[in-house]
Protein backbone atom coordinates (compact mmCIF):
# COMPACT_ATOMS: atom_id res chain seq x y z
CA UNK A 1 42.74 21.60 -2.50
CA UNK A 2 45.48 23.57 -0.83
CA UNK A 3 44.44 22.62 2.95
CA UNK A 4 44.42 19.02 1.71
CA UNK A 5 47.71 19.05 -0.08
CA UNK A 6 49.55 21.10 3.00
CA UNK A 7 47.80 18.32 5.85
CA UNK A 8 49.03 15.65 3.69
CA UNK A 9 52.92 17.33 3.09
CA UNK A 10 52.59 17.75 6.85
CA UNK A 11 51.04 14.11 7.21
CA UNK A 12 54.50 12.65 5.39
CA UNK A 13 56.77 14.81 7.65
CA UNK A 14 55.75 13.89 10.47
CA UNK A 15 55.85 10.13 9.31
CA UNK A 16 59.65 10.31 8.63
CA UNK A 17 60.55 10.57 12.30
CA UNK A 18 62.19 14.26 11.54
CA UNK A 19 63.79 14.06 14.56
CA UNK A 20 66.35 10.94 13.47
CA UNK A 21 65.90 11.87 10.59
CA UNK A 22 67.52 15.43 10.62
CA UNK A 23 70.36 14.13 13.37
CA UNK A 24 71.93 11.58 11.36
CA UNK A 25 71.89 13.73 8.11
CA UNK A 26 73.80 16.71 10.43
CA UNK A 27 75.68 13.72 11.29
CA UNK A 28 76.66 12.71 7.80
CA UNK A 29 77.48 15.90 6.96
CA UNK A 30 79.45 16.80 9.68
CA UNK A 31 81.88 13.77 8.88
CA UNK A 32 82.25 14.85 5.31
CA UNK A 33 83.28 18.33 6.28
CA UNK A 34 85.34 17.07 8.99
CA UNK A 35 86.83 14.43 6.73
CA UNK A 36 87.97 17.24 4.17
CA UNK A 37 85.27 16.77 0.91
CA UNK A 38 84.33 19.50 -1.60
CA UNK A 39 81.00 21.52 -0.89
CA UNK A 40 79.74 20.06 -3.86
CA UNK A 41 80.34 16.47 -2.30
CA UNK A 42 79.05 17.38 1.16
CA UNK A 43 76.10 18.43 -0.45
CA UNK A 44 75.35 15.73 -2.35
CA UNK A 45 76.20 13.18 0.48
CA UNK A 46 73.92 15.11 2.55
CA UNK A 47 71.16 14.80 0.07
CA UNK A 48 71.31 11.70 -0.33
CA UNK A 49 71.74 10.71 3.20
CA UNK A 50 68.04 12.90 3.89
CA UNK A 51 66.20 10.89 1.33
CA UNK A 52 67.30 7.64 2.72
CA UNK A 53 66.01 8.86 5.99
CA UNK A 54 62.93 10.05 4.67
CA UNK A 55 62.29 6.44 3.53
CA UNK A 56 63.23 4.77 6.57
CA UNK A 57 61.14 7.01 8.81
CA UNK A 58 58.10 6.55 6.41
CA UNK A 59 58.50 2.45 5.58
CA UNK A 60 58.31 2.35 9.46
CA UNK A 61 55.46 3.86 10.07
CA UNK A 62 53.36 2.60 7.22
CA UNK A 63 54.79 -1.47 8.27
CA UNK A 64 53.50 -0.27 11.94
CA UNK A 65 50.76 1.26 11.09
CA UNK A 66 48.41 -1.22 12.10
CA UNK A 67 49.65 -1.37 15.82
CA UNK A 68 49.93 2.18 16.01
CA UNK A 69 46.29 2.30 15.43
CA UNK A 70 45.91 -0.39 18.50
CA UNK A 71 47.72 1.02 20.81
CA UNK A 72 46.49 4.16 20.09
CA UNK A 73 49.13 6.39 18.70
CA UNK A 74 47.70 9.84 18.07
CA UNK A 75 51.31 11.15 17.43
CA UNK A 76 51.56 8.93 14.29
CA UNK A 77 49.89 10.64 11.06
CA UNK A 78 48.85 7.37 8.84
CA UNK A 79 47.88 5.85 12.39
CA UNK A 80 45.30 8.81 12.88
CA UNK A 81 44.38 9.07 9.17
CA UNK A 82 45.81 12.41 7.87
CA UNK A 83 47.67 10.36 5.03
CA UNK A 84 47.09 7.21 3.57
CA UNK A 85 48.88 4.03 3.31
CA UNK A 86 49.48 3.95 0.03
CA UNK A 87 50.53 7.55 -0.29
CA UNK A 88 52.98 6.64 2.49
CA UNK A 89 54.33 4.15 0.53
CA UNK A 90 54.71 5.47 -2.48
CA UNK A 91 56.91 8.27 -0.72
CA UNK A 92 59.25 5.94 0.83
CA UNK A 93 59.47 3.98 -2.72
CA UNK A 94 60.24 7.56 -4.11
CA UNK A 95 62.64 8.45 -1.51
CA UNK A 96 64.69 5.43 -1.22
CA UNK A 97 65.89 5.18 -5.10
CA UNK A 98 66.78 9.09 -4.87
CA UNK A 99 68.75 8.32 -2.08
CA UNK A 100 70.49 5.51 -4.10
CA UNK A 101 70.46 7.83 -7.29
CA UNK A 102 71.93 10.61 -5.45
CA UNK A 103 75.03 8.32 -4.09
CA UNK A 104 75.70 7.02 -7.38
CA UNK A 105 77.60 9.91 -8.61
CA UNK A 106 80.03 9.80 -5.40
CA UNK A 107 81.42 6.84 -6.46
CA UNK A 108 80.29 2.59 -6.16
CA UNK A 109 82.05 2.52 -2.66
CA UNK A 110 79.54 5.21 -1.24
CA UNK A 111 76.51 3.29 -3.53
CA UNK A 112 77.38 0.39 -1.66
CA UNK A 113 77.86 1.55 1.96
CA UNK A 114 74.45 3.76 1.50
CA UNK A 115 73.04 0.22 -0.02
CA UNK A 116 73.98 -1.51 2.97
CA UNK A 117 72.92 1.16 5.30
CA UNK A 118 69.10 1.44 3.45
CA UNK A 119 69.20 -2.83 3.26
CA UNK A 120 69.33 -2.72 7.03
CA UNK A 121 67.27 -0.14 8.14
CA UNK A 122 64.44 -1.66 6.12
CA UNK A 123 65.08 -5.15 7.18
CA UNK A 124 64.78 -3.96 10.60
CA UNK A 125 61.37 -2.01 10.23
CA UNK A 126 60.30 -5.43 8.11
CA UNK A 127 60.58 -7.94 10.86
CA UNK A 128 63.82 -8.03 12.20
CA UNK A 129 62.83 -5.43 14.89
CA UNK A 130 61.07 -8.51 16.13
CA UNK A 131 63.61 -10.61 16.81
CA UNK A 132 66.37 -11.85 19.28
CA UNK A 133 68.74 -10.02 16.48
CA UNK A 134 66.69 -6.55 16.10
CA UNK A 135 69.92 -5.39 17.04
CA UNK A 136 72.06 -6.72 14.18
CA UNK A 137 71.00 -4.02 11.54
CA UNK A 138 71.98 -1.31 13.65
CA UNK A 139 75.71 -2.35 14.29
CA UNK A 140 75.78 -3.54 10.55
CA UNK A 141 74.25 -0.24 9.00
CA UNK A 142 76.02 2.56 11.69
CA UNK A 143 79.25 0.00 11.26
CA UNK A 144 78.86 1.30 7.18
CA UNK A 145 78.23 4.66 7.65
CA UNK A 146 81.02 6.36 8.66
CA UNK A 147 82.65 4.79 5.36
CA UNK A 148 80.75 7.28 3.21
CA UNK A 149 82.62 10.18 3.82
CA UNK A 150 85.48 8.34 3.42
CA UNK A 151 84.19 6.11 0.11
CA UNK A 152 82.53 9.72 -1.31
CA UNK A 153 86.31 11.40 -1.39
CA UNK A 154 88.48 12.12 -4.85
CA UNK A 155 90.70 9.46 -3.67
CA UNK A 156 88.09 6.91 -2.06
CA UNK A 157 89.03 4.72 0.91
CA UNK A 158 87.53 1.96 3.35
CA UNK A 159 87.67 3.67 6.65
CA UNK A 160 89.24 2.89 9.09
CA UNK A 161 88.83 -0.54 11.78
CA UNK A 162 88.45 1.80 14.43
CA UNK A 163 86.01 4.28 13.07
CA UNK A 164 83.86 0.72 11.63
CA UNK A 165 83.81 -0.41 15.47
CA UNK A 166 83.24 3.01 16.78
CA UNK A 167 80.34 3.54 14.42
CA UNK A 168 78.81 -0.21 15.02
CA UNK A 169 79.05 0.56 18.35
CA UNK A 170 76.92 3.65 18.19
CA UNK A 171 74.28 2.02 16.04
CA UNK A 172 74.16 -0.71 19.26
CA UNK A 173 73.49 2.05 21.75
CA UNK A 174 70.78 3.45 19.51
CA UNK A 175 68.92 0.45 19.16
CA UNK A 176 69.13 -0.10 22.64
CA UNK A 177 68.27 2.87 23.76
CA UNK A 178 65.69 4.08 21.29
CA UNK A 179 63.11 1.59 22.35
CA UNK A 180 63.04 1.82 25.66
CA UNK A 181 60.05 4.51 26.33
CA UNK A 182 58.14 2.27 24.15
CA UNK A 183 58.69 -1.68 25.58
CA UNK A 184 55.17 -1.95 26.69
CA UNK A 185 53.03 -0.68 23.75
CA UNK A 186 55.63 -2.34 21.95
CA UNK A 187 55.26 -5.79 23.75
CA UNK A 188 51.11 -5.36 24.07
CA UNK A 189 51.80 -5.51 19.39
CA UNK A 190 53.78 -8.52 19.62
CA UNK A 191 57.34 -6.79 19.37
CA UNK A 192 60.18 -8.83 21.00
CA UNK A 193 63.59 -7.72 19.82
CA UNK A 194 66.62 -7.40 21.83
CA UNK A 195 66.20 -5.05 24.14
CA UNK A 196 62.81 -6.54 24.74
CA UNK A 197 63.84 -9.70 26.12
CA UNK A 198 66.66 -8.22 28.03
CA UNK A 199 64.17 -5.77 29.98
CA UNK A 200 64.70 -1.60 30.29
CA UNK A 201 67.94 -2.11 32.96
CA UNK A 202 70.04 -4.57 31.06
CA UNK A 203 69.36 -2.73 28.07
CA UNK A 204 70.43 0.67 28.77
CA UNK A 205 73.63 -0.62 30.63
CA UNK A 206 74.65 -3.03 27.60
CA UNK A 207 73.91 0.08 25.57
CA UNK A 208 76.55 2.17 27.78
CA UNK A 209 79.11 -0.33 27.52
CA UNK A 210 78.46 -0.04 23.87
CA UNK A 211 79.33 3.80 24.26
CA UNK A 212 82.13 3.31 25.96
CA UNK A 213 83.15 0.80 23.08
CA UNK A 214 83.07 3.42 20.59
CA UNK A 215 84.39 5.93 23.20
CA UNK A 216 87.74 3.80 23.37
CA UNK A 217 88.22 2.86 19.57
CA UNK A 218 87.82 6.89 18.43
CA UNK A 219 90.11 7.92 21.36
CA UNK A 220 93.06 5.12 20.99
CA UNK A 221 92.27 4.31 16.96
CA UNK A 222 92.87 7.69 15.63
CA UNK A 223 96.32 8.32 16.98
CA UNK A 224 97.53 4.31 16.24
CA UNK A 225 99.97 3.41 14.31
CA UNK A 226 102.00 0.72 12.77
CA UNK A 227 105.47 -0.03 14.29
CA UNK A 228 107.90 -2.92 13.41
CA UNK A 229 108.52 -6.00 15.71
CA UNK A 230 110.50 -8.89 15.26
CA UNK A 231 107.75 -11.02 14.15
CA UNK A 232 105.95 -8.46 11.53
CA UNK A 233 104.14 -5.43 12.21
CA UNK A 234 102.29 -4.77 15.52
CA UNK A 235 99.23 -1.65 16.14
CA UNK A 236 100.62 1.09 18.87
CA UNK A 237 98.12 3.72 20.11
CA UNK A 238 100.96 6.83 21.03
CA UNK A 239 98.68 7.92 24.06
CA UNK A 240 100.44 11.39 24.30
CA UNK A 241 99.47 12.15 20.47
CA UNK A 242 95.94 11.97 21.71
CA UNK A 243 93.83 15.55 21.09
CA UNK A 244 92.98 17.33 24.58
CA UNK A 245 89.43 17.19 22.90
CA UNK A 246 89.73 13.34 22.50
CA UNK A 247 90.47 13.01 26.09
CA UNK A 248 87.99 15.83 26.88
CA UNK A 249 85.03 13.89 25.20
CA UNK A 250 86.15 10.34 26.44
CA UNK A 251 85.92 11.70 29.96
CA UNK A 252 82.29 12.90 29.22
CA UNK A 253 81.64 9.71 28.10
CA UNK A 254 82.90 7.47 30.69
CA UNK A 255 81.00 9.98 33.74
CA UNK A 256 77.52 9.93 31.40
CA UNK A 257 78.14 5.44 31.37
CA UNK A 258 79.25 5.22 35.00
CA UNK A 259 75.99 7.51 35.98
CA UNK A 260 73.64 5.56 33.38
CA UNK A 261 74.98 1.97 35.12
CA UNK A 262 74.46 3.39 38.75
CA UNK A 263 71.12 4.13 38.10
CA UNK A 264 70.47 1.19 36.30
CA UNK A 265 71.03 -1.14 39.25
CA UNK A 266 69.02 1.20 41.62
CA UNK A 267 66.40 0.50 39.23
CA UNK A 268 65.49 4.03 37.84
CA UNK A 269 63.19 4.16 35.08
CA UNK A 270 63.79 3.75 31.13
CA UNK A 271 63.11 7.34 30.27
CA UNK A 272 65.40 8.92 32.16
CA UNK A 273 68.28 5.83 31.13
CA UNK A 274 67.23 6.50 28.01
CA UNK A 275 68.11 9.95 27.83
CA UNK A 276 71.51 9.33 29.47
CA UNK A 277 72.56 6.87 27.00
CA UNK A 278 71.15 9.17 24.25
CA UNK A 279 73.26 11.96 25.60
CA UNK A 280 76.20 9.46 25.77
CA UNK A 281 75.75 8.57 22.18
CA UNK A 282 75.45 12.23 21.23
CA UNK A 283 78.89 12.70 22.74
CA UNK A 284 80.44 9.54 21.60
CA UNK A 285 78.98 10.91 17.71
CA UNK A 286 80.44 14.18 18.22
CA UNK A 287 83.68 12.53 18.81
CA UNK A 288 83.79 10.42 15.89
CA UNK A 289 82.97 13.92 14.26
CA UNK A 290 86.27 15.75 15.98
CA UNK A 291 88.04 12.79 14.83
CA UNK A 292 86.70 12.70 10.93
CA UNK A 293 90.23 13.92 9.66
CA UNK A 294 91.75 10.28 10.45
CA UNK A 295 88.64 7.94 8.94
CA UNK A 296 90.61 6.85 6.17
CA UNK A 297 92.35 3.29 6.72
């Protein structure tokens, strides 16, 4: 009873992709702290931002399921038949409404943003991933989400333009990037999103100009402000308010895009592009994280 109940906890693990999983929770977290909320809020957001992974990881793999087993995907535990479907889905069922029930005490703003976030992650692993707009989810969830540290606050607040572009613009480059060791098992199941039709190359360099997107709203957004003109107000970016750490990562960022579209044209492969946009996108989130203090609009 115990072996079964331990190879079936292990079974759902490793059916939440832990990896992602685990990242964007750190992630969450990180902009709470950095964006100034009480331990008790950070560790509620955090919480809640787990489960909701935990659900996305596991609707995926139980919606793939099926081509996992015909492609042959010994790395995927319902594929290989250590858990069932149905457990798998009742897990993700489970997970998803104590992610929502665990945001509803940080306010409706956070609900909603974690709502939108959930909506689009399971839209993608429901059939959108097959489409010409596989990437739309992405940029519309990661647009939300650095909003909940910002919505979970005492004093709640949209964040701001800038950190909504920089975080759409990360969700791109993940998209982008995340499929590209797996084009042709994906293609031999009958997935064609995006990055799909656009081929390994194009993808990884539209996914570093997506960096370098984000890279330039975190740097110039956080230090801009509002200044008076004769025709209204107008949006200045005071370049010599900007941290030595904002330049510091920008410059990180640029070299990591400039290497990733070199390559690109010479043709390299999608692994290795894929890793130097991942590392790019690392960078550009760590940024965002440096720069948590100024989310608010």
């Amino acid at each position: 009873m115990t072996g079964a109940f331990l190879r079936m906890t292990r079974g759902l693990w490793g059916s939440t992709h832990p990896g992602p999983t685990l990242v964007v929770t750190v992630l969450a977290a990180a902009l709470s702290v950095a964006a100034g909320l009480s331990l008790g809020r950070i560790v509620l957001l955090a919480l809640a931002v787990f489960a909701g992974q935990l659900s996305v990881g596991l609707s995926n793999d139980a919606l793939d399921a099926g081509r996992d087993r015909a492609v042959g995907r010994t790395d995927k535990p319902i594929a290989r038949g250590d858990i069932s479907l149905r457990t798998a889905w009742v897990a993700a069922v489970l997970a998803v409404v104590l992610a929502l029930a665990l945001s509803a005490p940080l306010g409706l703003g956070m609900l909603a943003a974690h709502g939108i976030f959930l909506a689009s992650a399971w839209s993608y692993n429901a059939g959108l991933k097959a489409t010409p707009i596989s990437i739309l989810p992405f940029i519309l969830g990661f647009g939300a989400f650095p909003t909940f540290a910002t919505f979970a606050a005492h004093d709640p607040q949209l964040a701001a333009p800038w950190a909504l572009l920089a975080g759409g613009a990360l969700g791109a480059a993940i998209h982008l990037t995340n499929v590209l060791p797996d084009l042709d098992d994906d293609a031999r199941t009958g997935i064609s999103g995006l990055p799909h039709r656009l081929g390994a190359r194009p993808s990884a360099a539209l996914a570093a100009a997506a960096v370098l997107v984000g890279a330039i709203a975190v740097t110039a957004g956080a230090t801009a402000v509002t200044a008076g003109a004769a025709d209204g107000e107008i949006l200045r970016v005071d370049l010599t308010q900007i941290p030595v750490i904002s330049w510091l990562f920008f410059a990180l960022e640029v070299a990591v895009v400039l290497v990733t579209l070199v390559l690109a044209v010479k043709g390299r492969s999608g692994r290795l592009l894929f890793r130097l946009v991942m590392l790019a996108a690392l960078l550009l989130a760590a940024q965002l994280v440096a720069a948590g203090g100024s989310l608010a609009g």
